[in-house]
PDB file of N, CA and C in Angstrom:
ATOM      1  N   UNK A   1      47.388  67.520 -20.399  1.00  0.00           N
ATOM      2  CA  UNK A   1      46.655  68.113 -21.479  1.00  0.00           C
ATOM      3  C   UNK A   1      46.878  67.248 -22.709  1.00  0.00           C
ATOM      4  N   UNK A   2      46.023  67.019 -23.707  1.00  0.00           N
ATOM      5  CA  UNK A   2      46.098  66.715 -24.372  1.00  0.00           C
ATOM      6  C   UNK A   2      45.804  67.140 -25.824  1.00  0.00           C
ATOM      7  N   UNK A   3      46.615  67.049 -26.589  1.00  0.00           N
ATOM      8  CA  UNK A   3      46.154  67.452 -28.277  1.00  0.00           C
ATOM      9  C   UNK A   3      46.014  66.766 -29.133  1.00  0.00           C
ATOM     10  N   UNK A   4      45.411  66.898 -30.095  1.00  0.00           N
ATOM     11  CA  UNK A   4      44.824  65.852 -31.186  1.00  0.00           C
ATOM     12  C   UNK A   4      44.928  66.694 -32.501  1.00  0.00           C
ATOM     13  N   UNK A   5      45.031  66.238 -34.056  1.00  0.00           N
ATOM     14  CA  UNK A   5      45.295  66.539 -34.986  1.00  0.00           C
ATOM     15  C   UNK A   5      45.240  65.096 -35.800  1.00  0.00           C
ATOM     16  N   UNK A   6      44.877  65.433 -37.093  1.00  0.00           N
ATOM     17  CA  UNK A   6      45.126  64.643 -38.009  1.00  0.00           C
ATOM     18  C   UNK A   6      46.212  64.776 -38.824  1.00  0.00           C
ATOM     19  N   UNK A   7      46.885  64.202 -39.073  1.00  0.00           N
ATOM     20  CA  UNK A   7      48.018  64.756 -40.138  1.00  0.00           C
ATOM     21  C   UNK A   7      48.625  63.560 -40.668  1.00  0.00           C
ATOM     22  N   UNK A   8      48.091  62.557 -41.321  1.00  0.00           N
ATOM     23  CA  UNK A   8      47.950  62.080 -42.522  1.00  0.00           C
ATOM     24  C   UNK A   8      49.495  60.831 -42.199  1.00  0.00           C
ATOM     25  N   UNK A   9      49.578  60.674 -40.795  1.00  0.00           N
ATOM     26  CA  UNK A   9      50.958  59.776 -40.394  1.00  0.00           C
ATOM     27  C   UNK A   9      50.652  57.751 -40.718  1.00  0.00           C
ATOM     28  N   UNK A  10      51.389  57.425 -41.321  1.00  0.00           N
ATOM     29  CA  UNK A  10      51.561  55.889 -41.376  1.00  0.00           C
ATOM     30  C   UNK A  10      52.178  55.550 -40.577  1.00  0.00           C
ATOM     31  N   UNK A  11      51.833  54.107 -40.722  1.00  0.00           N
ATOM     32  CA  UNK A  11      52.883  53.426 -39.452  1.00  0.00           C
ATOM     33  C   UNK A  11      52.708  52.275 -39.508  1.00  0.00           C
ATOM     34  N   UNK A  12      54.063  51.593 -38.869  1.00  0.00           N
ATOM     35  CA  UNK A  12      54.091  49.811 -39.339  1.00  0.00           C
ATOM     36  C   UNK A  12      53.766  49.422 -38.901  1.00  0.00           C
ATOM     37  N   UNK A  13      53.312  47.551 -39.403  1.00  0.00           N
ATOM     38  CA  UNK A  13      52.792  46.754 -39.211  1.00  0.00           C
ATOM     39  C   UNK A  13      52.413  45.970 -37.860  1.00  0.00           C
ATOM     40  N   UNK A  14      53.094  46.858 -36.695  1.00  0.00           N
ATOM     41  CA  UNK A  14      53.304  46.633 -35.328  1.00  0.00           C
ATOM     42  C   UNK A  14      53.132  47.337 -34.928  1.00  0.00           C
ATOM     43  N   UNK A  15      52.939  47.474 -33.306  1.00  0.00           N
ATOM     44  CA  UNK A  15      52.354  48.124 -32.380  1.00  0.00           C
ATOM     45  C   UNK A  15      54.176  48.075 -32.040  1.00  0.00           C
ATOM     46  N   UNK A  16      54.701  49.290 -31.217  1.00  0.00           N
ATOM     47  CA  UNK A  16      56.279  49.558 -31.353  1.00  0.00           C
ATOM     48  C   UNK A  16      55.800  51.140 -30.856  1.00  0.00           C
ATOM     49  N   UNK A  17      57.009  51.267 -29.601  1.00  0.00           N
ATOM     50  CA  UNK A  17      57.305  52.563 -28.836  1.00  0.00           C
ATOM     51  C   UNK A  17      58.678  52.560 -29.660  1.00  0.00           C
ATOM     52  N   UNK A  18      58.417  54.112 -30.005  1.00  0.00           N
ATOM     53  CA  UNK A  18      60.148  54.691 -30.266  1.00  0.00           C
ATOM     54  C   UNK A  18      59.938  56.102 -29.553  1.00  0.00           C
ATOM     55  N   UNK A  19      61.418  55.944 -28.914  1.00  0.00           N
ATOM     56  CA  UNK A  19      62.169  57.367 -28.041  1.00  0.00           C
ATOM     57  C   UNK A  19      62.756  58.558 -29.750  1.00  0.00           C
ATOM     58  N   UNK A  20      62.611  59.722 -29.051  1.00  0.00           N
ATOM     59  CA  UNK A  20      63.203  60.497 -30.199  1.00  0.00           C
ATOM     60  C   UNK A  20      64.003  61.789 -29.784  1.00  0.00           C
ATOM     61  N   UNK A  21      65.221  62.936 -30.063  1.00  0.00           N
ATOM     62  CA  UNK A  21      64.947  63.906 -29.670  1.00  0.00           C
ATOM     63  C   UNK A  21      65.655  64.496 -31.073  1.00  0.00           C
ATOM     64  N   UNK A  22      64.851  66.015 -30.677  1.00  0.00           N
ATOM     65  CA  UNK A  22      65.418  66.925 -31.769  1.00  0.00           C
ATOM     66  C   UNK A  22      65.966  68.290 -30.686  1.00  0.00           C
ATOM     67  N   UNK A  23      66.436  68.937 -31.571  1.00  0.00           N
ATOM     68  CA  UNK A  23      67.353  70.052 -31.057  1.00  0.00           C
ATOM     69  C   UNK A  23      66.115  71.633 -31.599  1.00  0.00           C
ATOM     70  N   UNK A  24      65.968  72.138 -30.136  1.00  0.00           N
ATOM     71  CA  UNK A  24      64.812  73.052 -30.911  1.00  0.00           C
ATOM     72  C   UNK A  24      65.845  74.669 -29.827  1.00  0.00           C
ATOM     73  N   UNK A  25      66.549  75.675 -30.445  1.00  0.00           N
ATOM     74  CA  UNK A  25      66.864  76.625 -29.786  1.00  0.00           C
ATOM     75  C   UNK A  25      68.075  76.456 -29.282  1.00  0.00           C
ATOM     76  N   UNK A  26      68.805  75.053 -29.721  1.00  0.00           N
ATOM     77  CA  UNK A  26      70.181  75.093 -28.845  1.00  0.00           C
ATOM     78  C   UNK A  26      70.073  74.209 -28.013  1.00  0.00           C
ATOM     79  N   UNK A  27      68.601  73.482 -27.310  1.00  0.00           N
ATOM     80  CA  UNK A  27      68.513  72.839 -26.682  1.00  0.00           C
ATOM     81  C   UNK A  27      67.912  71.509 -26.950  1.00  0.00           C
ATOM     82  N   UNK A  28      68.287  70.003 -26.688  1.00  0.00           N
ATOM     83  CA  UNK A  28      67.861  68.880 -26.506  1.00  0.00           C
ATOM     84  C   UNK A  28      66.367  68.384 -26.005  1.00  0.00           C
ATOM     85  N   UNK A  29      65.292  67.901 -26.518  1.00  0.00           N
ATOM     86  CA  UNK A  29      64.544  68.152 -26.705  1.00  0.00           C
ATOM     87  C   UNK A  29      63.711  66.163 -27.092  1.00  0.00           C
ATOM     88  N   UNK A  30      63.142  65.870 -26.090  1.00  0.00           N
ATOM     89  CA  UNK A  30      62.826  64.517 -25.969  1.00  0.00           C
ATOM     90  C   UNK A  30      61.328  64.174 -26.370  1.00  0.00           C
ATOM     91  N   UNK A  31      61.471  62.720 -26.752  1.00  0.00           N
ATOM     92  CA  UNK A  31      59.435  62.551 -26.557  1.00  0.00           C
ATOM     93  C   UNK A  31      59.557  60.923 -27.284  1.00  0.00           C
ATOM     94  N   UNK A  32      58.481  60.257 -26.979  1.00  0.00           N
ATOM     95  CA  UNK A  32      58.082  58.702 -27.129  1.00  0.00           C
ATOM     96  C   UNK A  32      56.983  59.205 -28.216  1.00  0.00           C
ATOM     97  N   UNK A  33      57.009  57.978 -29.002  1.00  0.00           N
ATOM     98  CA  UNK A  33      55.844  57.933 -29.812  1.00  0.00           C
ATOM     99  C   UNK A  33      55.862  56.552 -29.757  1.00  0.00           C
ATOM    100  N   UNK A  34      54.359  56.254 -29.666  1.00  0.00           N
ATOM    101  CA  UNK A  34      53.980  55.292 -29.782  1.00  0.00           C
ATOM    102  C   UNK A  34      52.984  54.909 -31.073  1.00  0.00           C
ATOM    103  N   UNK A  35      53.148  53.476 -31.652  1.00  0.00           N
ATOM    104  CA  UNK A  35      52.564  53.861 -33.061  1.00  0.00           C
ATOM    105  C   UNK A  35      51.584  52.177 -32.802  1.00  0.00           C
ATOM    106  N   UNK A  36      50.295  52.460 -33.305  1.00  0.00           N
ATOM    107  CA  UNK A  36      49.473  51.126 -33.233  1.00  0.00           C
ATOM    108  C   UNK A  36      50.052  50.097 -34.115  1.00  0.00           C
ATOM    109  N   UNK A  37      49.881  48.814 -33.696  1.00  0.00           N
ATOM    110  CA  UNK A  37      49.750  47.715 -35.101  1.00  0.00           C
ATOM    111  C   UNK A  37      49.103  47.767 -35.985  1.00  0.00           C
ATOM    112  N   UNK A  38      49.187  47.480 -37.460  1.00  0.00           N
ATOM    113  CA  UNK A  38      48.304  47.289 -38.318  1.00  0.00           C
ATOM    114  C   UNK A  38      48.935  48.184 -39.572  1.00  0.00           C
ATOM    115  N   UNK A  39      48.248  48.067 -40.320  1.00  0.00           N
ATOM    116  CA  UNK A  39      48.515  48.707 -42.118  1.00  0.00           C
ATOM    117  C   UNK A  39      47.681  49.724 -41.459  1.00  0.00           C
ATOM    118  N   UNK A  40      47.926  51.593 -41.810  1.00  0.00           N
ATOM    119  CA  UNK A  40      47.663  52.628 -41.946  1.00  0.00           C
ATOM    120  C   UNK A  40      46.103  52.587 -42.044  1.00  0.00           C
ATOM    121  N   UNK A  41      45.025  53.440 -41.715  1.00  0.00           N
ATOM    122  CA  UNK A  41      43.964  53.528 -42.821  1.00  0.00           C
ATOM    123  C   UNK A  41      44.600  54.447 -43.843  1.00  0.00           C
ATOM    124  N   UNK A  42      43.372  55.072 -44.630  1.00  0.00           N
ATOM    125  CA  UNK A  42      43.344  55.686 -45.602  1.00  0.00           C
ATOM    126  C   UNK A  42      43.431  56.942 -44.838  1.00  0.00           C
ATOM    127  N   UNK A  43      44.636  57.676 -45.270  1.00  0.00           N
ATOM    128  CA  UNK A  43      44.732  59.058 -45.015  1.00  0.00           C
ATOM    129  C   UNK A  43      45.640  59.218 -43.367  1.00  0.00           C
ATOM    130  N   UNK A  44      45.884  58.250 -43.302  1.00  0.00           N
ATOM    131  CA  UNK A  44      47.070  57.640 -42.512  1.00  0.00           C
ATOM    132  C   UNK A  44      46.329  58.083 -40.785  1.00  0.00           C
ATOM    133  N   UNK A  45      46.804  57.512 -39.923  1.00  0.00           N
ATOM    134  CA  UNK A  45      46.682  57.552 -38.648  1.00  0.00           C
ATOM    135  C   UNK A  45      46.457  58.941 -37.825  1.00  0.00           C
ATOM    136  N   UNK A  46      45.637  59.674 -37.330  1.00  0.00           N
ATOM    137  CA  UNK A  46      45.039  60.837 -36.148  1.00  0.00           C
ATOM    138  C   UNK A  46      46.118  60.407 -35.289  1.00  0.00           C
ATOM    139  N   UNK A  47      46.785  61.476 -34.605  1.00  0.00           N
ATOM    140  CA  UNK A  47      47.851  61.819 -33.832  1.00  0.00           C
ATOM    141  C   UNK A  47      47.451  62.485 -32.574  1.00  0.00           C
ATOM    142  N   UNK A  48      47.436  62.114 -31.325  1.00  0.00           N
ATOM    143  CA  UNK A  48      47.555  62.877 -29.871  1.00  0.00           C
ATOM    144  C   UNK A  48      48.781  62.896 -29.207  1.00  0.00           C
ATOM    145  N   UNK A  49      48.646  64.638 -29.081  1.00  0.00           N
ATOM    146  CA  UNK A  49      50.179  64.762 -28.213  1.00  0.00           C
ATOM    147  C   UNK A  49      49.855  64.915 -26.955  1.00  0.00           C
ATOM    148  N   UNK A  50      50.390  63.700 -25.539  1.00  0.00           N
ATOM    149  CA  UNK A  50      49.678  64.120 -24.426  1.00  0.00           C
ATOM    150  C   UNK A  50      51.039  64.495 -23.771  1.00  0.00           C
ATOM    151  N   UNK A  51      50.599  65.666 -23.103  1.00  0.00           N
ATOM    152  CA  UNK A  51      51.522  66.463 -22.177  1.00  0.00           C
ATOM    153  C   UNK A  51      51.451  66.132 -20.638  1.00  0.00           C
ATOM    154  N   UNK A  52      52.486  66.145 -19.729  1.00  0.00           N
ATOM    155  CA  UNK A  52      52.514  65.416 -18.951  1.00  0.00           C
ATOM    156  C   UNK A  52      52.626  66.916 -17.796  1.00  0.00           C
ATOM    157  N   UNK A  53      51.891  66.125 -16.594  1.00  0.00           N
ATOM    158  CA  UNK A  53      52.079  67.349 -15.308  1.00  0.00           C
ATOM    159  C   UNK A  53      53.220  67.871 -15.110  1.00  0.00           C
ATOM    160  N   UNK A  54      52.830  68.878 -14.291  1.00  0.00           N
ATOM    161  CA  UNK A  54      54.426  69.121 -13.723  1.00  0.00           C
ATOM    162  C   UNK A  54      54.774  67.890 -12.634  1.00  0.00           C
ATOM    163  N   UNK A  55      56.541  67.935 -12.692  1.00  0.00           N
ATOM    164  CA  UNK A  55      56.825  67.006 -11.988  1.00  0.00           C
ATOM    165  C   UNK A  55      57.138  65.864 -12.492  1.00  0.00           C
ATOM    166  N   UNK A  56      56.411  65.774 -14.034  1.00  0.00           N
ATOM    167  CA  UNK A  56      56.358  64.041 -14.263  1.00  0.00           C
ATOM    168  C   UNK A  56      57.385  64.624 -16.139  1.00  0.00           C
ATOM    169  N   UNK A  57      57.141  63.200 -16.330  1.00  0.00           N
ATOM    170  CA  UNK A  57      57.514  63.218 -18.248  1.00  0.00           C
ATOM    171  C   UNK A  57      56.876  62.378 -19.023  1.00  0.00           C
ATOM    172  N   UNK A  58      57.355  62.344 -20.008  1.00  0.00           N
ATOM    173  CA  UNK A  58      56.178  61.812 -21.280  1.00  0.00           C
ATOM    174  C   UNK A  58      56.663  60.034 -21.036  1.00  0.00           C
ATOM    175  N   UNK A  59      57.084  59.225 -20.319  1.00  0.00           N
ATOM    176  CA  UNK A  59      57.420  57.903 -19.774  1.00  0.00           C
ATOM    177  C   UNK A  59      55.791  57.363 -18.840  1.00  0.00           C
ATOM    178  N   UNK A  60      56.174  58.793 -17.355  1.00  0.00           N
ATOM    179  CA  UNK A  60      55.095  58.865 -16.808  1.00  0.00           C
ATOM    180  C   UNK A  60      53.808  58.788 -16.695  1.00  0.00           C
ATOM    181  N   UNK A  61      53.497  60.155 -17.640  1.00  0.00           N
ATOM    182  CA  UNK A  61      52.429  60.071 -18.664  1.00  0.00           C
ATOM    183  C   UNK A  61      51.695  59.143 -19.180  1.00  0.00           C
ATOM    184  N   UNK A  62      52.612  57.964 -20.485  1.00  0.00           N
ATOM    185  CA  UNK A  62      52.147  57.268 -20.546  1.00  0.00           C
ATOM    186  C   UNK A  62      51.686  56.323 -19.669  1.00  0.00           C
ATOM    187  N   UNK A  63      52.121  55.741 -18.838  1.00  0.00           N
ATOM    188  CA  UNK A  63      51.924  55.193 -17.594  1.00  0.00           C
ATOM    189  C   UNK A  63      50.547  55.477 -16.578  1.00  0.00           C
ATOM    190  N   UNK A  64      50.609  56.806 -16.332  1.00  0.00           N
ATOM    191  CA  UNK A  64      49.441  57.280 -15.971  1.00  0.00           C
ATOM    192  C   UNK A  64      47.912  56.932 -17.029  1.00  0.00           C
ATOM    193  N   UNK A  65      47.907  57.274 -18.095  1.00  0.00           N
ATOM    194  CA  UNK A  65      46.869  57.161 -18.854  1.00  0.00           C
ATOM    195  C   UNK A  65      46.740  56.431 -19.766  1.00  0.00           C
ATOM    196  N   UNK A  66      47.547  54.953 -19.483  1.00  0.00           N
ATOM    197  CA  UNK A  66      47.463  54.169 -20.695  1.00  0.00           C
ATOM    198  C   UNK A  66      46.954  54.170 -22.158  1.00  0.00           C
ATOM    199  N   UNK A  67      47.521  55.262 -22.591  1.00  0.00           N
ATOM    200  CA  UNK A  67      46.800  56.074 -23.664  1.00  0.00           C
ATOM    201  C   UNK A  67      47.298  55.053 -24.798  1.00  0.00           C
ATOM    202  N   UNK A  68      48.412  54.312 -24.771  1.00  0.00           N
ATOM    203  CA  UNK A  68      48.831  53.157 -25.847  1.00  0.00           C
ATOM    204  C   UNK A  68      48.242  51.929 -26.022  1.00  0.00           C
ATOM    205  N   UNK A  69      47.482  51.940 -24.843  1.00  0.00           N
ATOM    206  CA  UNK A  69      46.146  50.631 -25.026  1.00  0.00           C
ATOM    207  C   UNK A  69      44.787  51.081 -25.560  1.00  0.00           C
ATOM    208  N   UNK A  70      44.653  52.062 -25.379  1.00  0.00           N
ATOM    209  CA  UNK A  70      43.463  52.888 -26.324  1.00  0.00           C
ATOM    210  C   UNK A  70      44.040  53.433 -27.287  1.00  0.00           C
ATOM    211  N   UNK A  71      45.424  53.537 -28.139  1.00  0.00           N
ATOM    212  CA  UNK A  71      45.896  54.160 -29.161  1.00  0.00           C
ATOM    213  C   UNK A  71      45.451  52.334 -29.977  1.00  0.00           C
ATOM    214  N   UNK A  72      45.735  51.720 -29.418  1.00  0.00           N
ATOM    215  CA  UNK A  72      45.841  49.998 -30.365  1.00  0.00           C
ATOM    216  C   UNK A  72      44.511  50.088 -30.623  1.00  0.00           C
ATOM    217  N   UNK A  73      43.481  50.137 -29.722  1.00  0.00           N
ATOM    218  CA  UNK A  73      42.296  49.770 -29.991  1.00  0.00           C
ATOM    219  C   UNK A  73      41.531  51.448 -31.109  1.00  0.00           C
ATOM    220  N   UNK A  74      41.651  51.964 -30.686  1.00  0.00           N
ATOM    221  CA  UNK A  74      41.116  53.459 -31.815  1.00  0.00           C
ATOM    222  C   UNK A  74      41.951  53.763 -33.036  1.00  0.00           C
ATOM    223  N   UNK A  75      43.057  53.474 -32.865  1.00  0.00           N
ATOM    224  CA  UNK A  75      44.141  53.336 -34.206  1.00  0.00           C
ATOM    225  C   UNK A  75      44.579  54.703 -34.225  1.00  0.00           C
ATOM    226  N   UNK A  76      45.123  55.416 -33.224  1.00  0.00           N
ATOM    227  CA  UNK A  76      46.050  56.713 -33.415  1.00  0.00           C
ATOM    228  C   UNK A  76      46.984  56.569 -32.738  1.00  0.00           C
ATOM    229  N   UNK A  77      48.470  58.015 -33.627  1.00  0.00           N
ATOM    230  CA  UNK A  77      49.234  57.817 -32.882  1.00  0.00           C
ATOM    231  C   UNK A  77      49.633  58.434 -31.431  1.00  0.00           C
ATOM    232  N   UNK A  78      49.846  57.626 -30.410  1.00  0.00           N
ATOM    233  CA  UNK A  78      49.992  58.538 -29.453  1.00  0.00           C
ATOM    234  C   UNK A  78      51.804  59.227 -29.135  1.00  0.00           C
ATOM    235  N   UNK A  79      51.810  59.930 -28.888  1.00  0.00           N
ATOM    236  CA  UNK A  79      53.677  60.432 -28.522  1.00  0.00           C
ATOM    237  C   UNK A  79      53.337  62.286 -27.312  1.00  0.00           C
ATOM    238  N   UNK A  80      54.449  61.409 -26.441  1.00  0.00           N
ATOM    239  CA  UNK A  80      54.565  61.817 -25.318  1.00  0.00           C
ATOM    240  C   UNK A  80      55.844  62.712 -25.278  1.00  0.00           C
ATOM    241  N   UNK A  81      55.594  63.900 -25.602  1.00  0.00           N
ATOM    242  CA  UNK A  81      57.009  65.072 -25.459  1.00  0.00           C
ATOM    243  C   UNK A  81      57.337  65.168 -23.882  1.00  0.00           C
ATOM    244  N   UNK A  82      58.392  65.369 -24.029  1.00  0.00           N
ATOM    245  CA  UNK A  82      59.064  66.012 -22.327  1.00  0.00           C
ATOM    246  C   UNK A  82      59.375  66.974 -22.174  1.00  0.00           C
ATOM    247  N   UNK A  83      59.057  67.972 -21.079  1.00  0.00           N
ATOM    248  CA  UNK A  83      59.166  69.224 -21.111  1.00  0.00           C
ATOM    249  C   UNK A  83      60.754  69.248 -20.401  1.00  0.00           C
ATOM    250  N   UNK A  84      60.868  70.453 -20.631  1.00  0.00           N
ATOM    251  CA  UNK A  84      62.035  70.940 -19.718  1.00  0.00           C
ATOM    252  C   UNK A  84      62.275  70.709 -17.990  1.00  0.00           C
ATOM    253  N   UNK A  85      63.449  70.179 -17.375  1.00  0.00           N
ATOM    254  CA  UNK A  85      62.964  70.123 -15.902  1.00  0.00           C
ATOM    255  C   UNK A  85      61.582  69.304 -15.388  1.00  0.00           C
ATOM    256  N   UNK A  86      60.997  68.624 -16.261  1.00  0.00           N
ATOM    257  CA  UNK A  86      59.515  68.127 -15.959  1.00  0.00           C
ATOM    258  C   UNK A  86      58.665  69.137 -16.144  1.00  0.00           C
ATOM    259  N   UNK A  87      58.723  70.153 -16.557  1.00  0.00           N
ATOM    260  CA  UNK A  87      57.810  71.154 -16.836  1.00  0.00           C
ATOM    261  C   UNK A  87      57.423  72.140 -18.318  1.00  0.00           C
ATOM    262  N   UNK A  88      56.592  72.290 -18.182  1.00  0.00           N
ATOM    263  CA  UNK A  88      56.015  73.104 -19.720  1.00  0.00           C
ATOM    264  C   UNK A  88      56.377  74.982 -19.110  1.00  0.00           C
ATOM    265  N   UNK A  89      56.646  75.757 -20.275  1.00  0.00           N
ATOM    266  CA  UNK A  89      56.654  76.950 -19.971  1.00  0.00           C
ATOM    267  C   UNK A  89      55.439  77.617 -20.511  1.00  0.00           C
ATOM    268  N   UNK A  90      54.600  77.607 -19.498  1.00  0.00           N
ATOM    269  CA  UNK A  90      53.080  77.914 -19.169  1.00  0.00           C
ATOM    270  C   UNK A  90      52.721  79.772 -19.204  1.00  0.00           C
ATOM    271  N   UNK A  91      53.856  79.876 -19.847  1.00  0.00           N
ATOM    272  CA  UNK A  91      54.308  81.646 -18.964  1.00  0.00           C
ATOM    273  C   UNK A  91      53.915  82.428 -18.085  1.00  0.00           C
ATOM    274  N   UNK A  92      54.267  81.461 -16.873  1.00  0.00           N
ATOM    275  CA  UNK A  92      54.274  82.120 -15.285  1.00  0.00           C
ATOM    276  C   UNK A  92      55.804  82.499 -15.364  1.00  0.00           C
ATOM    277  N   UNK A  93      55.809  83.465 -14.388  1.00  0.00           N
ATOM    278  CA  UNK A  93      57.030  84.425 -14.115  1.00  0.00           C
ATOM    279  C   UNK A  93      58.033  83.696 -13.499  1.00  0.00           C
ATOM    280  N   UNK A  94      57.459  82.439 -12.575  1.00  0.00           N
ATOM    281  CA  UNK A  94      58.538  81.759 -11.948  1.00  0.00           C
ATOM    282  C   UNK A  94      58.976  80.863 -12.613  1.00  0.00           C
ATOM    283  N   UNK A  95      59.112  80.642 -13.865  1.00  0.00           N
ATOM    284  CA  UNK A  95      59.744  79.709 -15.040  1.00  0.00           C
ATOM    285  C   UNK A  95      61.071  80.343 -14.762  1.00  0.00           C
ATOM    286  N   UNK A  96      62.183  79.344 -14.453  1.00  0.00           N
ATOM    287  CA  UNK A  96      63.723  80.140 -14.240  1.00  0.00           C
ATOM    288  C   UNK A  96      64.806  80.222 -15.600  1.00  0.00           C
ATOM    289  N   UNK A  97      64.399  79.425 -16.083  1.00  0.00           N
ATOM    290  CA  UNK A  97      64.322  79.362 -17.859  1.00  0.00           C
ATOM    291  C   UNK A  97      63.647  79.165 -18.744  1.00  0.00           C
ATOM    292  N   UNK A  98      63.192  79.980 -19.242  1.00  0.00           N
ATOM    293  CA  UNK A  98      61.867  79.554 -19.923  1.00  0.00           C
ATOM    294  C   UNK A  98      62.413  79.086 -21.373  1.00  0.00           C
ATOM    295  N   UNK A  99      61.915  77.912 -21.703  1.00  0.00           N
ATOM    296  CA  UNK A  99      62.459  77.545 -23.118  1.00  0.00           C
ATOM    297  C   UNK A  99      60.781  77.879 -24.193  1.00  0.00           C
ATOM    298  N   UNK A 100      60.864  77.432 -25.469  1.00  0.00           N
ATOM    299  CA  UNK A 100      60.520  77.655 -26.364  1.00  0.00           C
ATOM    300  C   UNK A 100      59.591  76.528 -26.448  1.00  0.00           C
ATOM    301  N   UNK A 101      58.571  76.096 -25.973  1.00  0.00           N
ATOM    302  CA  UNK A 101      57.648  74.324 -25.757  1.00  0.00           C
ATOM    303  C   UNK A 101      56.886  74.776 -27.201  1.00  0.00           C
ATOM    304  N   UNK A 102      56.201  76.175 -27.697  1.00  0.00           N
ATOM    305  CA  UNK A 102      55.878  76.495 -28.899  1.00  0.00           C
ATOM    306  C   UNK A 102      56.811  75.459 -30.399  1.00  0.00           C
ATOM    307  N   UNK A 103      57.186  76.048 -30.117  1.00  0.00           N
ATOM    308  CA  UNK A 103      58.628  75.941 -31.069  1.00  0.00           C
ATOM    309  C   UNK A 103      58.808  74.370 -30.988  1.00  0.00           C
ATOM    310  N   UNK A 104      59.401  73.768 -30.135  1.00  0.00           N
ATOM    311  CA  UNK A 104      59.252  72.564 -29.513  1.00  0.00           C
ATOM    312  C   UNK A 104      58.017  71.561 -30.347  1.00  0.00           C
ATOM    313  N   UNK A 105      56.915  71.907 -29.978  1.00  0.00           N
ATOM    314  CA  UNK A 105      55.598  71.164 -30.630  1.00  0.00           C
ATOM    315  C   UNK A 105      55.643  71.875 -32.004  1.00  0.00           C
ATOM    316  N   UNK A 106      55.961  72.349 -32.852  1.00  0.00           N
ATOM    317  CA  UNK A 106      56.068  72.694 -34.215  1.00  0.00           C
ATOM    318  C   UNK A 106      56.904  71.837 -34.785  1.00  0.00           C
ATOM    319  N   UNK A 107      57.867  71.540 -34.213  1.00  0.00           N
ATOM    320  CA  UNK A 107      59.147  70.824 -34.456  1.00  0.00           C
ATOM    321  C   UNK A 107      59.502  69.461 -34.621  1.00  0.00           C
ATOM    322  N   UNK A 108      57.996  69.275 -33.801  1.00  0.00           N
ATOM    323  CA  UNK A 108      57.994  67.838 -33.150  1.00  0.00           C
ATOM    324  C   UNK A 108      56.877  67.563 -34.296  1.00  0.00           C
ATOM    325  N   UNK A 109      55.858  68.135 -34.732  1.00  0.00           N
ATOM    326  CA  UNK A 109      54.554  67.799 -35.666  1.00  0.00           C
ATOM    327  C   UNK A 109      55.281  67.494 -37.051  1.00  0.00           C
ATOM    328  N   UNK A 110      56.124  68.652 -37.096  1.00  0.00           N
ATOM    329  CA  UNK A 110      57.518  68.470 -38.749  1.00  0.00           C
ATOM    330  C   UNK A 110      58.347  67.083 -38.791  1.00  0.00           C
ATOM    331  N   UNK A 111      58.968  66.618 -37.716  1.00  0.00           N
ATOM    332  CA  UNK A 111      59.497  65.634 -37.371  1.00  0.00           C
ATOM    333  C   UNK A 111      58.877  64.450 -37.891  1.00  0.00           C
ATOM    334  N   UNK A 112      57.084  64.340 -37.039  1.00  0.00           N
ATOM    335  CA  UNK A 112      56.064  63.624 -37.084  1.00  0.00           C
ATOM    336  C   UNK A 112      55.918  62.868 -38.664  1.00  0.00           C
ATOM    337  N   UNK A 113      55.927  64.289 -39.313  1.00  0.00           N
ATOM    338  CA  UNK A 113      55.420  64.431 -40.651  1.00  0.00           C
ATOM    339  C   UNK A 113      56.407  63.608 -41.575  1.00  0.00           C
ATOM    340  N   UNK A 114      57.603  63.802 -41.561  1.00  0.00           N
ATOM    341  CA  UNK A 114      58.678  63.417 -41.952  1.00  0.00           C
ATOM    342  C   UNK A 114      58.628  61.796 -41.507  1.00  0.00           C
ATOM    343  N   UNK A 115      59.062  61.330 -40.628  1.00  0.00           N
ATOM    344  CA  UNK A 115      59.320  59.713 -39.934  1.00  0.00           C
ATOM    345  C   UNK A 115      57.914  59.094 -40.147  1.00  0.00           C
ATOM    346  N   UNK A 116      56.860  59.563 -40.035  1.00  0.00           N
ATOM    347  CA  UNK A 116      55.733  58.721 -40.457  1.00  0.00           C
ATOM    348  C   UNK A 116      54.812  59.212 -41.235  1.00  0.00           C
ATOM    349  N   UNK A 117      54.629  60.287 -42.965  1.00  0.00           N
ATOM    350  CA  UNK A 117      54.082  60.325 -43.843  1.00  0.00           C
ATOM    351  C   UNK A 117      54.514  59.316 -44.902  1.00  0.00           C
TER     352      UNK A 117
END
């Protein structure tokens, strides 16, 4: 799945993957961003968060959908969160822990906002 938003992010002069995690609930909490080459436009860089199947992670992901060779050429940023166990809590019943992926992507957009406004 994928999400898209604008939110006004810069980014340097290079095309450059960075790993990140934050702590959302007590728990450790991962994801790649990938940021295009070039000086910002105006009103800074459109952001997609692509979410990865079950089974896989935001490494994978990218891999699967070379979304960082179409992030260079369209000029957004792309960043790849990792779910828990390889998985998102979708709220099916058979989630054996269900963590907070809400919370998680709020956390991660604040983060966003912060490291590249």
């Amino acid at each position: 799945m994928l999400l898209t938003a604008t939110i006004g992010l810069a980014a340097p002069a290079y095309a450059t993957d960075r790993s990140g995690r934050l702590s959302v609930d007590g728990r450790e909490r991962a994801y790649t961003v990938h940021l295009p080459d070039g000086l910002s436009p105006p009103g800074g860089y459109p952001v997609i968060l692509a979410f990865h199947g079950g089974g896989m992670q935001g490494r994978q992901m990218e891999r699967l959908t070379r979304l960082d060779q179409i992030a260079n050429i369209r000029r957004f940023i792309a960043v790849y969160p990792d779910g828990i166990n390889k998985h998102w809590n979708d709220g099916r019943t058979t989630i054996r822990d269900p963590q907070d992926d809400v919370g998680f992507v709020a956390a991660l957009i604040a983060r966003l906002n912060t490291d590249y406004l």
